[in-house]
C-alpha atoms as a PDB file:
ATOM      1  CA  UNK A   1       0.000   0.000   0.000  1.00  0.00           C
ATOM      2  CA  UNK A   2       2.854   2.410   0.558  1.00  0.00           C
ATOM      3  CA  UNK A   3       4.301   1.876  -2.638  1.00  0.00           C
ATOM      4  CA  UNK A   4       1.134   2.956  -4.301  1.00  0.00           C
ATOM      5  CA  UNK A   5       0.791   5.834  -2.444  1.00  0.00           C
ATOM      6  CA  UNK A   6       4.912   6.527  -3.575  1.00  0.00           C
ATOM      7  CA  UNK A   7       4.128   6.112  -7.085  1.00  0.00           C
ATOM      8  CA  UNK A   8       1.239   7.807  -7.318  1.00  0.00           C
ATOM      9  CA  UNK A   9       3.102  10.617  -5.550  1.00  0.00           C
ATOM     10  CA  UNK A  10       6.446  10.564  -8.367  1.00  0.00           C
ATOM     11  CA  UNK A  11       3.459  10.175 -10.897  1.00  0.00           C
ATOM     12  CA  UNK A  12       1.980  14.023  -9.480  1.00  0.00           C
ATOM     13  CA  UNK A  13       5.144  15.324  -9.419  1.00  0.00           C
ATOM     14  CA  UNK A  14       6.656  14.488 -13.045  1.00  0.00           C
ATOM     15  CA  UNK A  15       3.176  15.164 -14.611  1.00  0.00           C
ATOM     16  CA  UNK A  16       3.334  18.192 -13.162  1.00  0.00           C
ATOM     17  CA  UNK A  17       6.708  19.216 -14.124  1.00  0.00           C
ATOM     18  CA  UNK A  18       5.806  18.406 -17.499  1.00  0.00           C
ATOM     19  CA  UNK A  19       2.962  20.583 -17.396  1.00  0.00           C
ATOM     20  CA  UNK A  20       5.320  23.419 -15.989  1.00  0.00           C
ATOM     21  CA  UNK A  21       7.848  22.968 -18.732  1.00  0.00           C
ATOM     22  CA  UNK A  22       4.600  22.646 -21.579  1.00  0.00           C
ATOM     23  CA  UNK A  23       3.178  26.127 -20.149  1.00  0.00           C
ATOM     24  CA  UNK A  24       6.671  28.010 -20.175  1.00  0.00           C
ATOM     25  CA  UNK A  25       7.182  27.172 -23.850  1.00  0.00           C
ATOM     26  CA  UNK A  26       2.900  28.018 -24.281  1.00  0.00           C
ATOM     27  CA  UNK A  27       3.254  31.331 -22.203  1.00  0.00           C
ATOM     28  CA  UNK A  28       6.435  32.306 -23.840  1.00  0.00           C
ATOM     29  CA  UNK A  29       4.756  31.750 -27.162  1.00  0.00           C
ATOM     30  CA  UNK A  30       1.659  33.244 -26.678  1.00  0.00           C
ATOM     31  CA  UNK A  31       3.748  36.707 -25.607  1.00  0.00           C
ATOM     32  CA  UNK A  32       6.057  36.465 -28.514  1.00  0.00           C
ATOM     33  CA  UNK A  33       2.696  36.462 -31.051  1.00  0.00           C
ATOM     34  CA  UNK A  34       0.536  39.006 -29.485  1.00  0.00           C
ATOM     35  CA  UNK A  35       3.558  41.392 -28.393  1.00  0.00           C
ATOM     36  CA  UNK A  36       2.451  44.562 -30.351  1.00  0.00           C
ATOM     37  CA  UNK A  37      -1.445  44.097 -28.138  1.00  0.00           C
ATOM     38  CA  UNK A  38       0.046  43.473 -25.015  1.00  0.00           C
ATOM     39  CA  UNK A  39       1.317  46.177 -23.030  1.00  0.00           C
ATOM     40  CA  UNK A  40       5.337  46.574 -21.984  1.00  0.00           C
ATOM     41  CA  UNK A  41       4.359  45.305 -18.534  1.00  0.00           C
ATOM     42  CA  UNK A  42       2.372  42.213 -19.827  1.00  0.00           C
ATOM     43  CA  UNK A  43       5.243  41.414 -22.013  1.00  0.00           C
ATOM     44  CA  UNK A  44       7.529  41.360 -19.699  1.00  0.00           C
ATOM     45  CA  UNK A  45       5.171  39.303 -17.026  1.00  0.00           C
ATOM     46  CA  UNK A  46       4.642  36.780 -19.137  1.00  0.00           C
ATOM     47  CA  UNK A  47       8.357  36.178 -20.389  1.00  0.00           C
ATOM     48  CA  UNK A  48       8.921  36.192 -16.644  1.00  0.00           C
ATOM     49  CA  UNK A  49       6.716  33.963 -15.564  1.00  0.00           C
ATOM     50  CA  UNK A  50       7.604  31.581 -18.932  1.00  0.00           C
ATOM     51  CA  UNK A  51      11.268  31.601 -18.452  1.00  0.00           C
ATOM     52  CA  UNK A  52      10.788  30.394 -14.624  1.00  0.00           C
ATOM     53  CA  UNK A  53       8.832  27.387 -16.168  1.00  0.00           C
ATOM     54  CA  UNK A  54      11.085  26.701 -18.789  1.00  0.00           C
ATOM     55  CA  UNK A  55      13.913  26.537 -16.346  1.00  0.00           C
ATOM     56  CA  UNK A  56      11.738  24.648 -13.749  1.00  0.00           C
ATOM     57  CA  UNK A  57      11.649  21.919 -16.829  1.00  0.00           C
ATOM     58  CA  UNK A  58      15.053  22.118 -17.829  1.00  0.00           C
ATOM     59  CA  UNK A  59      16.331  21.314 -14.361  1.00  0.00           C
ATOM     60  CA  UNK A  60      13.776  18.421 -13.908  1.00  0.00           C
ATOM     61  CA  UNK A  61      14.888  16.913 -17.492  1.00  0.00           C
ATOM     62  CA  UNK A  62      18.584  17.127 -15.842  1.00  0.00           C
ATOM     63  CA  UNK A  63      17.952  15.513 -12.903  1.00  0.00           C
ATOM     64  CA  UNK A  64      15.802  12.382 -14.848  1.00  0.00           C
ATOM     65  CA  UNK A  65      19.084  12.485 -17.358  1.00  0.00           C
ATOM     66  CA  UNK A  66      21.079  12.357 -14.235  1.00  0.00           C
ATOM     67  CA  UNK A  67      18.973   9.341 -12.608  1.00  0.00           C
ATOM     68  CA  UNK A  68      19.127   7.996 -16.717  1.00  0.00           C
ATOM     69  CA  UNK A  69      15.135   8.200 -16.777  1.00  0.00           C
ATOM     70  CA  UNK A  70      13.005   9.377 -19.703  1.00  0.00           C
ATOM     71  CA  UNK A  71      11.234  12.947 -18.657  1.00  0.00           C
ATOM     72  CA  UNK A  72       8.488  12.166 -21.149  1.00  0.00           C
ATOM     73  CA  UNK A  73       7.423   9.120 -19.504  1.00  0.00           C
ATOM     74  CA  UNK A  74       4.914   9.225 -16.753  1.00  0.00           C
ATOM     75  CA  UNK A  75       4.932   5.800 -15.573  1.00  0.00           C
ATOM     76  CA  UNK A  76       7.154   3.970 -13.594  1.00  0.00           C
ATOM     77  CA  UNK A  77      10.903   3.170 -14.480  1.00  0.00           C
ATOM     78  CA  UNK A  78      11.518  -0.061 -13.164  1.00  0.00           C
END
């Protein structure tokens, strides 16, 4: 029973670093095409807030490169 409640726990947290990582590159997007609507401070809020996810992915894809685990995979490695 504890390792269910483990898994399903690593299963959260990499699903949700994934999302991180898939809303940094969405957000950082999204600002790059509407740039000329968006207001200075906008622009700059949402590269902000992209680049934090972005990095937030990269160093999650690090340490699963580190541990030699696929960051794309949500199930788990055994």
């Amino acid at each position: 029973m504890e390792y269910n409640c483990e898994f399903k726990k690593r299963k959260r947290l990499r699903l949700f670093m994934l999302i991180c990582f898939a809303l940094g590159l969405l957000t950082l997007t999204l600002s790059s095409i509407f740039r000329h609507q968006l207001s200075d401070f906008a622009v700059g809020f949402c590269e902000g807030v992209s680049i934090v996810f972005i990095i937030i992915g990269i160093f999650y894809m690090g340490w699963c490169i580190g541990k030699k685990k696929n960051p794309f995979k949500i199930e788990d490695d055994k």
